[in-house]
C-alpha atoms as a PDB file:
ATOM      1  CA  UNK A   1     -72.213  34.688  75.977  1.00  0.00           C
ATOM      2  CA  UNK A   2     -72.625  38.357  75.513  1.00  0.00           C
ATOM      3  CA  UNK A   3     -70.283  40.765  77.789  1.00  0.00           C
ATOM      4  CA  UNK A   4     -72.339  41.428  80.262  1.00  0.00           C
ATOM      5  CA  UNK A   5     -73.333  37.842  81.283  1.00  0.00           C
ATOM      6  CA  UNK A   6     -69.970  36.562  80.464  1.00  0.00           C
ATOM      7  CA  UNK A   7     -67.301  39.508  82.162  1.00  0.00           C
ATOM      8  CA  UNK A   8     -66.909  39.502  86.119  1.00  0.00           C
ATOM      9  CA  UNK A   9     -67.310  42.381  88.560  1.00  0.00           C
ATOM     10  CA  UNK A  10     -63.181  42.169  89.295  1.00  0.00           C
ATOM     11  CA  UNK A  11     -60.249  44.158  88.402  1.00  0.00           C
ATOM     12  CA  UNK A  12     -59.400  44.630  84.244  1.00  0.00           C
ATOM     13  CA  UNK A  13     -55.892  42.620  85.387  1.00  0.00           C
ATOM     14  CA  UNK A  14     -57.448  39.410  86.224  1.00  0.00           C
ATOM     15  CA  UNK A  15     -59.882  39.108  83.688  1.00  0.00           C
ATOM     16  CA  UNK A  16     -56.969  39.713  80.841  1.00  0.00           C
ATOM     17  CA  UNK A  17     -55.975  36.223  82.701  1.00  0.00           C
ATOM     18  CA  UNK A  18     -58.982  34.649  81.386  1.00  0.00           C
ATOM     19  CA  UNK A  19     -61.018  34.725  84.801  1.00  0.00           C
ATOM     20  CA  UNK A  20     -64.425  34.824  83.782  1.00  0.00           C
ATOM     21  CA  UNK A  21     -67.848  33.231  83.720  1.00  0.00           C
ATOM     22  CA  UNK A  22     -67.870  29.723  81.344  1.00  0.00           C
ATOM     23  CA  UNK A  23     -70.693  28.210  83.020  1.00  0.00           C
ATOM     24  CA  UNK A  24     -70.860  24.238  82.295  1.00  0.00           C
ATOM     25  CA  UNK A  25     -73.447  21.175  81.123  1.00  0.00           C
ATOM     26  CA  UNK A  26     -72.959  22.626  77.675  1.00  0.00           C
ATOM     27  CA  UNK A  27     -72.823  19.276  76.084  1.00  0.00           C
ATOM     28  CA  UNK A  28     -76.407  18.906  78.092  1.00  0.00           C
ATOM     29  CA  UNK A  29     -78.089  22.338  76.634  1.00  0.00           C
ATOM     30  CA  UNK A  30     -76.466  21.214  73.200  1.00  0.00           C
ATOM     31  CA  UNK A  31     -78.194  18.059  73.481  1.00  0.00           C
ATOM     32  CA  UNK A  32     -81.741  19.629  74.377  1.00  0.00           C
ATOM     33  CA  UNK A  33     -81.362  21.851  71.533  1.00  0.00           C
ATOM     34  CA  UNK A  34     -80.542  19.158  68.947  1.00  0.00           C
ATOM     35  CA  UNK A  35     -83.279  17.351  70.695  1.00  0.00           C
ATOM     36  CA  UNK A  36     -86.018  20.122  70.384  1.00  0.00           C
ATOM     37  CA  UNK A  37     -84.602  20.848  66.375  1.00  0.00           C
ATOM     38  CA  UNK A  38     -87.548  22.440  64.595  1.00  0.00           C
ATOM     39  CA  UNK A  39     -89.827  22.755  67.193  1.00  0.00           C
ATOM     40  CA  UNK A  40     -86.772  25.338  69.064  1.00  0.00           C
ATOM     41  CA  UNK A  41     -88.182  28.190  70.461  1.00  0.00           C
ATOM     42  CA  UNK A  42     -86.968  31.476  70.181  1.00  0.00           C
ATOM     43  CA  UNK A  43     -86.794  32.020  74.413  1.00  0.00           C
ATOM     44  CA  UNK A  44     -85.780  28.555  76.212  1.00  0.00           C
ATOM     45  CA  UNK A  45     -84.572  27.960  79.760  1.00  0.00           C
ATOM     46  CA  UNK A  46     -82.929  24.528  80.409  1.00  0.00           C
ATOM     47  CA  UNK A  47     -82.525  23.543  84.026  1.00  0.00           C
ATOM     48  CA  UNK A  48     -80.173  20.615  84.056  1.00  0.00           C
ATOM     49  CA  UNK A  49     -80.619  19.087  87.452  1.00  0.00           C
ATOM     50  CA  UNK A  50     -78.801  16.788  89.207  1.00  0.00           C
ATOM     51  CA  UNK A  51     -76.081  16.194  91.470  1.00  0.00           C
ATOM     52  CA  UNK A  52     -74.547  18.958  89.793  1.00  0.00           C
ATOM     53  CA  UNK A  53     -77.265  21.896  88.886  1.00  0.00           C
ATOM     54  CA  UNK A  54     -77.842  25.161  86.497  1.00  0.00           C
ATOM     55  CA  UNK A  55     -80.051  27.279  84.731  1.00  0.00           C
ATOM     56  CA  UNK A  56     -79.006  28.115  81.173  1.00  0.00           C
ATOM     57  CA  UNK A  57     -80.632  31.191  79.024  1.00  0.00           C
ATOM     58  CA  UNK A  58     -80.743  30.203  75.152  1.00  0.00           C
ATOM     59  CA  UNK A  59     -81.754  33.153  72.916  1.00  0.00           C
ATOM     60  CA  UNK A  60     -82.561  31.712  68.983  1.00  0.00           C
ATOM     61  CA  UNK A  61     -80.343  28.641  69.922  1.00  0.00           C
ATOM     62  CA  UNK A  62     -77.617  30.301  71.507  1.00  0.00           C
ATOM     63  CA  UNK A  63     -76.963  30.480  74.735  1.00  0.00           C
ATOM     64  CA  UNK A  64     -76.720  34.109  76.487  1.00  0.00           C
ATOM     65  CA  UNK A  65     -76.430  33.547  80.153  1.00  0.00           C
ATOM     66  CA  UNK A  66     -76.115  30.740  82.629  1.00  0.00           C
ATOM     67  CA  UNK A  67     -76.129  30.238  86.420  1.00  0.00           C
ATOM     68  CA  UNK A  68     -72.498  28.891  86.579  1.00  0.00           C
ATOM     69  CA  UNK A  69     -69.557  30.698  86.605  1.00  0.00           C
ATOM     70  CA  UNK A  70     -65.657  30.377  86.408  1.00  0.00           C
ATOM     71  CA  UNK A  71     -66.015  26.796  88.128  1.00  0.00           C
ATOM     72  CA  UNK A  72     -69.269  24.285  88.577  1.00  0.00           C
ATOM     73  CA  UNK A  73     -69.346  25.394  92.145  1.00  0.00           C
ATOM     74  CA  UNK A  74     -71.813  28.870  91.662  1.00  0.00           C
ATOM     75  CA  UNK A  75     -75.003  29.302  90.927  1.00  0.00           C
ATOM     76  CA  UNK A  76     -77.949  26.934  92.144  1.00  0.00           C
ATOM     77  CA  UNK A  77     -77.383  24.974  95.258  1.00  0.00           C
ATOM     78  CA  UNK A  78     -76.418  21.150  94.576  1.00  0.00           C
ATOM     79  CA  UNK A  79     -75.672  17.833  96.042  1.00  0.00           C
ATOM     80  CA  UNK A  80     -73.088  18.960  97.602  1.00  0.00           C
ATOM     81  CA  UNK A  81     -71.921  21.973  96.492  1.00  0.00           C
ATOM     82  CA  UNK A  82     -72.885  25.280  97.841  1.00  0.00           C
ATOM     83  CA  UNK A  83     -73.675  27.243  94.622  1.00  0.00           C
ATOM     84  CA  UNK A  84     -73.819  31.073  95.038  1.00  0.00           C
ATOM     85  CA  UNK A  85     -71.980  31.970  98.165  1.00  0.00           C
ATOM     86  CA  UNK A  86     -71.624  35.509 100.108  1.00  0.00           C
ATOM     87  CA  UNK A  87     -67.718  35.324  99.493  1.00  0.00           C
ATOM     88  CA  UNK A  88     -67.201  36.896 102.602  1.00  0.00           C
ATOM     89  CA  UNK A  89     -68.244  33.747 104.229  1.00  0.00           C
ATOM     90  CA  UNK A  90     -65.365  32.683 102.927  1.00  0.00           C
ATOM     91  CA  UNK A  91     -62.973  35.399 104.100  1.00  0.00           C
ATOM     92  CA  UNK A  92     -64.695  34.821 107.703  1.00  0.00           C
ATOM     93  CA  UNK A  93     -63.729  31.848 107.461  1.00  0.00           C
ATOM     94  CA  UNK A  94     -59.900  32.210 106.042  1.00  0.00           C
ATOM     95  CA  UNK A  95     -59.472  35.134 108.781  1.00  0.00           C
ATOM     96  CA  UNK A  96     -61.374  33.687 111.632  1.00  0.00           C
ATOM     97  CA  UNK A  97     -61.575  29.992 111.256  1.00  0.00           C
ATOM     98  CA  UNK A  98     -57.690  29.715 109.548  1.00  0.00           C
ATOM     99  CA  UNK A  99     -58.991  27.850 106.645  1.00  0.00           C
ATOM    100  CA  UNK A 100     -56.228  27.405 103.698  1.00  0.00           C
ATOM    101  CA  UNK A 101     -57.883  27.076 100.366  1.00  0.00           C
ATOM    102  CA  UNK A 102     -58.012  22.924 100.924  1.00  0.00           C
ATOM    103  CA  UNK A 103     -60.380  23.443 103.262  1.00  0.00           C
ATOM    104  CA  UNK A 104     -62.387  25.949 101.854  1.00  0.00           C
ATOM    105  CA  UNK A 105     -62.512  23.771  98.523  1.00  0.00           C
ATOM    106  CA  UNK A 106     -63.685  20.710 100.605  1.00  0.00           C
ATOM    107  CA  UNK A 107     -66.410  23.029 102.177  1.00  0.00           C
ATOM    108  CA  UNK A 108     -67.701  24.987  98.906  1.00  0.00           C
ATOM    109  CA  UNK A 109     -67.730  21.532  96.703  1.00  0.00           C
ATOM    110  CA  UNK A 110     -67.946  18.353  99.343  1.00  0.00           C
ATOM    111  CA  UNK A 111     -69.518  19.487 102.072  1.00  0.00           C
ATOM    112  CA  UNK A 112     -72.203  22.092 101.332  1.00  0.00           C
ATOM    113  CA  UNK A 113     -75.520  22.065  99.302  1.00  0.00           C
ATOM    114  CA  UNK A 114     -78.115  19.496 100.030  1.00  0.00           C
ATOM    115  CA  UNK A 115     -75.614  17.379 102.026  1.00  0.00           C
ATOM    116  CA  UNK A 116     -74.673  20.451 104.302  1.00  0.00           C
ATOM    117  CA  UNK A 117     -78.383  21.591 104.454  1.00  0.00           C
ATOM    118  CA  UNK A 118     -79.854  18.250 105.834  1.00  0.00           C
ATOM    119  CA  UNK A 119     -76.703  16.602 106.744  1.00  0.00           C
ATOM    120  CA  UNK A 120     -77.972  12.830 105.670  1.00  0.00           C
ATOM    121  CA  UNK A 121     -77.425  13.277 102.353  1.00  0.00           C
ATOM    122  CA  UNK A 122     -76.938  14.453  99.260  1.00  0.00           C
ATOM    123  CA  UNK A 123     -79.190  12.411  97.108  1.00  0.00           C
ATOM    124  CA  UNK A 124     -82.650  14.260  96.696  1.00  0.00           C
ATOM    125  CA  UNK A 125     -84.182  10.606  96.823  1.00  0.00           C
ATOM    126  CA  UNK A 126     -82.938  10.066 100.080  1.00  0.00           C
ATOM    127  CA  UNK A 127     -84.032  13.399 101.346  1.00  0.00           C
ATOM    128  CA  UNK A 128     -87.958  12.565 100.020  1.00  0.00           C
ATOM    129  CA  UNK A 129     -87.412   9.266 101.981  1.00  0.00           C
ATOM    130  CA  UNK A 130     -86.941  11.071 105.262  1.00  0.00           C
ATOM    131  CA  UNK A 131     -88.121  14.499 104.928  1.00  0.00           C
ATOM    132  CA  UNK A 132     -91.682  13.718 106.939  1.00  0.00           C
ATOM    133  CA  UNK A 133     -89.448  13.068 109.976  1.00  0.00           C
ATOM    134  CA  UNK A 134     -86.566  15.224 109.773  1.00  0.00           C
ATOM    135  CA  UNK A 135     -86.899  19.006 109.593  1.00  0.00           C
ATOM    136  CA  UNK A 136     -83.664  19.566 108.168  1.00  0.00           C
ATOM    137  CA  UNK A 137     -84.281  17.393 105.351  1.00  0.00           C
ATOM    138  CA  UNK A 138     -87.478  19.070 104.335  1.00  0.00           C
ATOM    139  CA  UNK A 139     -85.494  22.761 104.377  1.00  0.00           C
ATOM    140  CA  UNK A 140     -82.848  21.137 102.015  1.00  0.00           C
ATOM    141  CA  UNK A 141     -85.498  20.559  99.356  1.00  0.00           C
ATOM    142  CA  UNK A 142     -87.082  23.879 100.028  1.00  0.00           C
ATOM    143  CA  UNK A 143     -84.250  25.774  99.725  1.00  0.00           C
ATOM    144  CA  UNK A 144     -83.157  23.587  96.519  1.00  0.00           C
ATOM    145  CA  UNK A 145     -86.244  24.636  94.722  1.00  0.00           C
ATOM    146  CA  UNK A 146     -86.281  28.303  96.004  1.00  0.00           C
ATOM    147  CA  UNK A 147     -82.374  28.596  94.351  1.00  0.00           C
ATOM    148  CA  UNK A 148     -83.457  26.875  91.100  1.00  0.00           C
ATOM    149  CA  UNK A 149     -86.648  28.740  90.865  1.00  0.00           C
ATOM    150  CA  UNK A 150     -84.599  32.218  91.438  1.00  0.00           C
ATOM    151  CA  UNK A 151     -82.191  31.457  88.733  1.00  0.00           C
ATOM    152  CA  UNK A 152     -85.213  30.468  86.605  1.00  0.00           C
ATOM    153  CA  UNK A 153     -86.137  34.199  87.363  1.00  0.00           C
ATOM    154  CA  UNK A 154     -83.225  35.353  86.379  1.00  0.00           C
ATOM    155  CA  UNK A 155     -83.266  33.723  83.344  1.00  0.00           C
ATOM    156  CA  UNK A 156     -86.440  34.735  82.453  1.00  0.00           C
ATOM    157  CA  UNK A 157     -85.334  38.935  82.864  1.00  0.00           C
ATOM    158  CA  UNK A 158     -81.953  37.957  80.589  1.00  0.00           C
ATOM    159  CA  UNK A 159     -84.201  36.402  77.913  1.00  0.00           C
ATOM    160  CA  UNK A 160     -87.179  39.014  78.388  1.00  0.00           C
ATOM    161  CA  UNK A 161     -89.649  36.396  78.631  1.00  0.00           C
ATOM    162  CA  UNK A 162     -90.158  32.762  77.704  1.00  0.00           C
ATOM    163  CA  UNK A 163     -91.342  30.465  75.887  1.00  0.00           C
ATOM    164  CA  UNK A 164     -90.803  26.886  77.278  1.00  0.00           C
ATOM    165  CA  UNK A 165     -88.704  25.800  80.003  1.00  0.00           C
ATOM    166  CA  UNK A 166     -87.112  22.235  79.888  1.00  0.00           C
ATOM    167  CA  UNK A 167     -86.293  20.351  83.045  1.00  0.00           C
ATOM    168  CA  UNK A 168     -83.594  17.435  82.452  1.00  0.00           C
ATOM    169  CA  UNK A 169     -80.564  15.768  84.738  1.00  0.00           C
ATOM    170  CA  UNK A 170     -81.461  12.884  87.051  1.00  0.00           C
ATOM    171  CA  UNK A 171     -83.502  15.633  89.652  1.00  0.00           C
ATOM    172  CA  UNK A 172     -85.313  17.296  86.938  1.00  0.00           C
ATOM    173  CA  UNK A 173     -86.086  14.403  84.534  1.00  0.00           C
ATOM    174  CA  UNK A 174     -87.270  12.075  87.621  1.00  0.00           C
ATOM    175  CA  UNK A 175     -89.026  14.556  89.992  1.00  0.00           C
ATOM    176  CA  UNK A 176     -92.337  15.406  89.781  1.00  0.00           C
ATOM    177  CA  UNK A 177     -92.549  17.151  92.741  1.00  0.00           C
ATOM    178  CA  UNK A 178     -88.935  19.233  92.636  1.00  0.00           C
ATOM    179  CA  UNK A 179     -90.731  20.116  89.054  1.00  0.00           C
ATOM    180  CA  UNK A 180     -93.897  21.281  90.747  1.00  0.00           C
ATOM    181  CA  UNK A 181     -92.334  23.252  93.561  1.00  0.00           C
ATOM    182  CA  UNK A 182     -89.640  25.378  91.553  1.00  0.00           C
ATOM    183  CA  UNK A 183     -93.080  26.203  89.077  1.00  0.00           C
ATOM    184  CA  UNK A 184     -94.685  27.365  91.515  1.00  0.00           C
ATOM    185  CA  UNK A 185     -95.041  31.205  92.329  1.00  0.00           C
ATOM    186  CA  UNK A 186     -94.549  31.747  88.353  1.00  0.00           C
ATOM    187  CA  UNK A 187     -97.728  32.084  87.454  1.00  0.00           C
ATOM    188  CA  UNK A 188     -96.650  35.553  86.326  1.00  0.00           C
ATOM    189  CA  UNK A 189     -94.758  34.705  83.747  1.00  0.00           C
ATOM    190  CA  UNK A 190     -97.454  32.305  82.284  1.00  0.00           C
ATOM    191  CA  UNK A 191     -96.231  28.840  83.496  1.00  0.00           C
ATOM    192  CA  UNK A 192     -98.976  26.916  85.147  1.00  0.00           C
ATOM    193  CA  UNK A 193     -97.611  23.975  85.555  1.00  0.00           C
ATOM    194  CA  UNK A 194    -100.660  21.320  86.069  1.00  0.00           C
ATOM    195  CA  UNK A 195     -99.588  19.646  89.234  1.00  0.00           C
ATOM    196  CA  UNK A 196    -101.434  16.308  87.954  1.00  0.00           C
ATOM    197  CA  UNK A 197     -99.691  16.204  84.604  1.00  0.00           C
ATOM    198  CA  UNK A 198     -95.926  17.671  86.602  1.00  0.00           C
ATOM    199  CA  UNK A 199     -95.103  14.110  87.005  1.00  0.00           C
ATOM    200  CA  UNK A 200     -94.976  13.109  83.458  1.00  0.00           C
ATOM    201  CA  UNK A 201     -91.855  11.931  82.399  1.00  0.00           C
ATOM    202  CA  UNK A 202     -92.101  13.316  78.970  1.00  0.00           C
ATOM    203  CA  UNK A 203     -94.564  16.794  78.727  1.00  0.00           C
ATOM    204  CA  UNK A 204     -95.596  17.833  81.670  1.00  0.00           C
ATOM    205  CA  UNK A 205     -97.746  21.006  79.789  1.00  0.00           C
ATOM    206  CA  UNK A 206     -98.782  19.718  76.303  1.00  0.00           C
ATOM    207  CA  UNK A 207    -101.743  22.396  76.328  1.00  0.00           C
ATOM    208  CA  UNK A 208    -100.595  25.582  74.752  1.00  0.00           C
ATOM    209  CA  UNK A 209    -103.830  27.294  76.810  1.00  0.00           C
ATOM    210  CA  UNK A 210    -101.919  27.352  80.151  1.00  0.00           C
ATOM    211  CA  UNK A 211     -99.409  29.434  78.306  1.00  0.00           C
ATOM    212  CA  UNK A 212     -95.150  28.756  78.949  1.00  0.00           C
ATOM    213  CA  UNK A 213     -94.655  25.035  78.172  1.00  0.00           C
ATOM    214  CA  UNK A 214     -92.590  23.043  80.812  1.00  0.00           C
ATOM    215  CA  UNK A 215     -90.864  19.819  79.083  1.00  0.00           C
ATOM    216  CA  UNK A 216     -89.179  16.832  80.439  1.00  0.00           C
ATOM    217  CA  UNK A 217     -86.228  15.871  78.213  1.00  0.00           C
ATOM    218  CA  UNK A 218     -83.522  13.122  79.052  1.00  0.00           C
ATOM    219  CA  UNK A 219     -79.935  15.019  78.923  1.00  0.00           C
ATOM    220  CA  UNK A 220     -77.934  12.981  76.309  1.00  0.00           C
ATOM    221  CA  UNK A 221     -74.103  14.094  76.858  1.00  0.00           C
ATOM    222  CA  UNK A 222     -72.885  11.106  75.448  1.00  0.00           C
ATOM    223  CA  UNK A 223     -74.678  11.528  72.414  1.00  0.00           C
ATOM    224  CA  UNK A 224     -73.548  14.720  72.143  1.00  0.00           C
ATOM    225  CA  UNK A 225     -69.804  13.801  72.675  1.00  0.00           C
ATOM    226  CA  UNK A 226     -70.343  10.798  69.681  1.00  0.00           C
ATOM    227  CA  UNK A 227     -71.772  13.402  67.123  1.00  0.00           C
ATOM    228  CA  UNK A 228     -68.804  16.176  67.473  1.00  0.00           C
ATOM    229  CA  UNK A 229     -66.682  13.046  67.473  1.00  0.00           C
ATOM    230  CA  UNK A 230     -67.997  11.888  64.214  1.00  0.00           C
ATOM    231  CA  UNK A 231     -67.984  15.342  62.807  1.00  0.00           C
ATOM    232  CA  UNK A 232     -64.411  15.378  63.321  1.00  0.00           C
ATOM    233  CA  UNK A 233     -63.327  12.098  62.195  1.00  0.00           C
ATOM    234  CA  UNK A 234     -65.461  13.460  58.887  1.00  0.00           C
ATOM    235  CA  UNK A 235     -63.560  16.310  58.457  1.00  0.00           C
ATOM    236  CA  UNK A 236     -60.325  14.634  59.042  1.00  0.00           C
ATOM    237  CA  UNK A 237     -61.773  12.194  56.224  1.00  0.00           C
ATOM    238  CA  UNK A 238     -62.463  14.746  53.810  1.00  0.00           C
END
């Protein structure tokens, strides 16, 4: 990633260290992109979501920004993980509450996100099971598709546009409605996601009329992980 997606807002000593943002599910965006081949566009957003959850940027294959950081914990909210997090909630709660950095790891990565939010669960399928009866519930999805859809945002103003957004992990490959709900309000930037045709499991937009096309694509990590393997057993070949 370029500088100013990659570099962190702290001190010039710490980021010598290597403290920076790597962001994660590379093998996933790899995987869409090898997936998509000559049909890539130039401006692509992948949202991998699942249990785990972020919003990549990919500029002419490469990707430029992504809602992750130094560890899998930032960004969009998750199962269970918080994602972005005022970090002085966190120094409340070292100074005030006496957490050590156990605790505050259990809290940012066990015990947050859609688990913390609803507390039944962190498994979006459970959530839809309950979420007509249980208010909490109902805010966990809500506030799962407002994060993703702000990242999407964000996304969108790194790439200056786009031109098809892919939705894939076991959320955004299964989800019709999760699909539907982070869409909406984007109108703006041309998606117009056809509610009918959202809970496709392969295109959700084939029609190039309604402008940014939204596709479903199965992630394929281990696929991914078996052709760099292959490449290198080549190459040690050779």
């Amino acid at each position: 990633m370029p500088e100013v997606a990659r570099v962190l807002p702290i001190p010039r000593e710490l980021r010598l260290e290597g403290i920076q943002r790597y962001g994660f599910h590379g093998l996933s965006c790899e995987s869409i992109v090898h997936q998509l081949a000559g049909d890539l566009p130039d401006r692509l957003i992948i949202a991998h979501l699942g249990n785990g959850a972020s919003v990549t940027a990919v500029k002419g294959g490469k990707s430029i920004d992504t809602s992750m950081g130094l560890t899998p914990s930032g960004g969009v909210i998750m199962g269970t993980r918080s994602g972005d997090l005022d970090p002085g909630v966190l120094v409340y709660l070292m100074r005030e509450k006496k957490f050590d950095a156990n605790r505050i790891e259990a809290l940012v990565d066990h015990r947050s996100g859609l688990l913390g939010i609803s507390g039944v669960s962190s498994d979006m399928r459970r959530l839809h099971d309950v979420a007509s009866s249980n208010a909490d519930a109902r805010l966990a999805i809500q506030m799962f598709c407002y994060s993703a859809r702000k990242q999407v945002v964000a996304m969108i103003a790194a790439l200056g546009g786009v031109d098809l957004i892919v939705f894939t992990g076991g959320i955004g490959e299964n989800d019709g409605e999760v699909r539907a709900s982070i869409c909406d309000g984007l109108s703006w930037a041309g998606v117009n996601l056809n509610k009918s045709w959202s809970r496709s499991a392969n295109n959700p937009t084939d029609d190039p009329a309604l402008g940014v096309q939204v596709q479903v694509l199965a992630s394929q990590e281990d696929e991914q992980i078996a052709r760099h393997t292959w490449a290198l057993l080549l190459k040690s070949l050779s």
